[in-house]
Protein backbone atom coordinates (compact mmCIF):
# COMPACT_ATOMS: atom_id res chain seq x y z
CA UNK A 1 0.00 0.00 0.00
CA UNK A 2 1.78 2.95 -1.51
CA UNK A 3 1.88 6.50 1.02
CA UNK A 4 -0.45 8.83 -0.07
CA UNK A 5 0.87 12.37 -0.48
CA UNK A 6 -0.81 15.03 -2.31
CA UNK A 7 -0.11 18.42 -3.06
CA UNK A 8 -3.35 20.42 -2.04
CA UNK A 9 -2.89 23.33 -4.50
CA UNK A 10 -5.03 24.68 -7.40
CA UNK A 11 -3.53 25.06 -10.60
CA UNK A 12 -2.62 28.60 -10.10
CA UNK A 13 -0.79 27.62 -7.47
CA UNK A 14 -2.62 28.85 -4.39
CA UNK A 15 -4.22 27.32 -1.83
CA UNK A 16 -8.21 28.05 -1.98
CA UNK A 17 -9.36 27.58 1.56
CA UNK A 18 -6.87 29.55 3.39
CA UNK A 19 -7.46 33.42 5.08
CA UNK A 20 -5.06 35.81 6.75
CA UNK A 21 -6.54 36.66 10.10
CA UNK A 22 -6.99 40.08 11.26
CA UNK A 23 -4.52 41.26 13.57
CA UNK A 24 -4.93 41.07 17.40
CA UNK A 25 -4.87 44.45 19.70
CA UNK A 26 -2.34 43.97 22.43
CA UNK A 27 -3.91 46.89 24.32
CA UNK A 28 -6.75 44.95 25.86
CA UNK A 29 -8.43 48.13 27.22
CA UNK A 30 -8.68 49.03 23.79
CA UNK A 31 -11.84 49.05 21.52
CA UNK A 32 -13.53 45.92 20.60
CA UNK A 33 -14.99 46.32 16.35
CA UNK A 34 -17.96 44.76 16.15
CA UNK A 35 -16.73 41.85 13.62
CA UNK A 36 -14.39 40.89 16.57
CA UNK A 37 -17.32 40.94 18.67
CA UNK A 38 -19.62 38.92 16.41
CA UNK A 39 -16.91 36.38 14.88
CA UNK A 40 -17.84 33.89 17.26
CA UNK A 41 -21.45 33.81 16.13
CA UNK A 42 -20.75 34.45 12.92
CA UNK A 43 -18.68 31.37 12.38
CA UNK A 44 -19.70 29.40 15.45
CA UNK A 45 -18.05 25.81 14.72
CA UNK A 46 -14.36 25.68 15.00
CA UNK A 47 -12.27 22.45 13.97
CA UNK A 48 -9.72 20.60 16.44
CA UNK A 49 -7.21 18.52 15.30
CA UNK A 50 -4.48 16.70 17.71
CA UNK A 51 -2.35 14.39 16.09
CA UNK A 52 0.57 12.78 18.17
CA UNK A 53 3.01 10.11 17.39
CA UNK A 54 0.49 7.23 18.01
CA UNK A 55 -2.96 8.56 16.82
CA UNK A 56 -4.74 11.18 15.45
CA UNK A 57 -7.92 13.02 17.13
CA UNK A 58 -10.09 15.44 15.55
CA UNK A 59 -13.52 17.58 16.76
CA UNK A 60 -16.02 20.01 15.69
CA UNK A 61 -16.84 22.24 18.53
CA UNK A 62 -19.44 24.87 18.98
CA UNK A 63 -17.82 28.13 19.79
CA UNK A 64 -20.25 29.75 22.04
CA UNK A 65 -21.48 27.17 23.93
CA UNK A 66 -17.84 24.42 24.27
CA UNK A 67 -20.26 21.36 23.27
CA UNK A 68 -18.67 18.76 21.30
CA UNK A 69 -20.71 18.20 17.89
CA UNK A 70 -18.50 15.62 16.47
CA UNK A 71 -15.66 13.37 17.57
CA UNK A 72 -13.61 11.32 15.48
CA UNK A 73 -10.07 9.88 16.63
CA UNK A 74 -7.71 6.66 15.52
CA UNK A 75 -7.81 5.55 19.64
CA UNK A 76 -11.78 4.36 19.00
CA UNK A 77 -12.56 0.71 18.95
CA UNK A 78 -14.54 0.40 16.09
CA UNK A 79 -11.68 2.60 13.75
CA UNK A 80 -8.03 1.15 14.91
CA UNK A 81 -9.13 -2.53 14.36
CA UNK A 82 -9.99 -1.28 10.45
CA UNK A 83 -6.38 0.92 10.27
CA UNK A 84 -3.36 -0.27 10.01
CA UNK A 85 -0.91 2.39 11.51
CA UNK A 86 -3.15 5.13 13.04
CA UNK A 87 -0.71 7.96 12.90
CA UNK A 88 -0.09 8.02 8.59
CA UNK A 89 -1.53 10.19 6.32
CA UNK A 90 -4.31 7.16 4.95
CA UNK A 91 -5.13 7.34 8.81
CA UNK A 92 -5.78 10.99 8.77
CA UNK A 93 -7.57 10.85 5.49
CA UNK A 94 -10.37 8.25 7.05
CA UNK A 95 -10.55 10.30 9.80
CA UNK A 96 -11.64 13.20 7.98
CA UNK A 97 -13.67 11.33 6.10
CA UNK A 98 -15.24 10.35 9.54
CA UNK A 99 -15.88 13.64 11.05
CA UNK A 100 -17.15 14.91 7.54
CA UNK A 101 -19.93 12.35 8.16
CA UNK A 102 -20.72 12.85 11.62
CA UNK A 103 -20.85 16.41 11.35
CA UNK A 104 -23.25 16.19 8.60
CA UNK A 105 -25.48 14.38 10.95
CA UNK A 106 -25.56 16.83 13.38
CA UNK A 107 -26.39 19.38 11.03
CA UNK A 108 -22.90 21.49 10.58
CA UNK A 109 -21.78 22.47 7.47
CA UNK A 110 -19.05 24.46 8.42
CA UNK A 111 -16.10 24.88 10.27
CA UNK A 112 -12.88 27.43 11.09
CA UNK A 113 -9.26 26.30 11.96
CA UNK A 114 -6.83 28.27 13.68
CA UNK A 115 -3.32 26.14 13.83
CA UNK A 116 -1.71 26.36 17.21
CA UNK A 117 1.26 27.89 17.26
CA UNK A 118 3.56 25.22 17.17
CA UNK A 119 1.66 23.38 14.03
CA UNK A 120 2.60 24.00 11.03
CA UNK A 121 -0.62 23.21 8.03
CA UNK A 122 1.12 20.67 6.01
CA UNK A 123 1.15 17.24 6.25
CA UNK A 124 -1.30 15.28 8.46
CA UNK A 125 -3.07 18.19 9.27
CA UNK A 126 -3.29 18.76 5.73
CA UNK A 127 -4.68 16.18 5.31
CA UNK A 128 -7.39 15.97 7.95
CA UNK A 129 -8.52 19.43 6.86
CA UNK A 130 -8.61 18.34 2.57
CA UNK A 131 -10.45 15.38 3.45
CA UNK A 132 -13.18 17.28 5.34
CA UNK A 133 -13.30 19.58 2.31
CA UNK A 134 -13.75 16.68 0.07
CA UNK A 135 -16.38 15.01 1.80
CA UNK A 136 -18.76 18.32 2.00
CA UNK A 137 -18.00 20.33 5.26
CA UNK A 138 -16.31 23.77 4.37
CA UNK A 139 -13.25 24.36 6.43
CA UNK A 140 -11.97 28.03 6.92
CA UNK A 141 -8.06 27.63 7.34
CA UNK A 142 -7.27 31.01 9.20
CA UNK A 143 -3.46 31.59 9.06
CA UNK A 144 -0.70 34.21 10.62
């Protein structure tokens, strides 16, 4: 079973899901605009994805409220009997395909991601994020 690796872009070379977020006040006493007031309504379902050397976990949560709408993650019974390693990029792939599913059933559509810090989007994460996108949940890839 060959590694799957795939390049992500369109054919003008950019990447079509991706946004530069707006930058952050570091006066805190400053004034709040309303779309930084509103963003969390406005786009209330944000995409977590942890992926460590042994598995990969991935959620939809609702902003506002910090209620889990759907959980999908390589550690599950029913998914690491079907995988065979559960931290590779075919691993990631299912699990987007996964989520995608479950987070059609609960009646989200779409999604935000904000990488961490310390993450860089390529790779598995990549992955987990094109695979949503490919099985009908619209991910907004916010990046620094």
């Amino acid at each position: 079973m060959a590694c799957i690796r795939e390049n992500f872009l369109d054919d003008d070379n950019s990447k079509p899901y991706t946004y530069q977020k707006g930058k952050k006040s570091k006066n805190p006493n400053k004034h709040v605009s309303f779309k930084q007031r509103t963003e969390a309504y406005m786009e209330p379902f944000t995409l977590d994805v942890f992926i460590s050397k042994r598995f990969v976990s991935t959620s939809v949560t609702h902003r506002v409220t910090c209620k889990q709408v759907a959980v999908a993650g390589t550690n599950s019974k029913d998914i690491k009997v079907v995988l065979r390693s559960r931290s590779d990029i075919p691993a990631c792939l299912v699990i987007g395909r996964i989520l995608a599913e479950r987070a059609r059933e609960a009646d989200v559509y779409t999604a935000s991601y904000t990488p961490k810090e310390r993450d860089k989007f390529k790779g598995k994460i990549r992955a987990v994020v094109q695979s949503l996108i490919d099985n009908g949940i619209d991910i907004k890839v916010y990046l620094d």
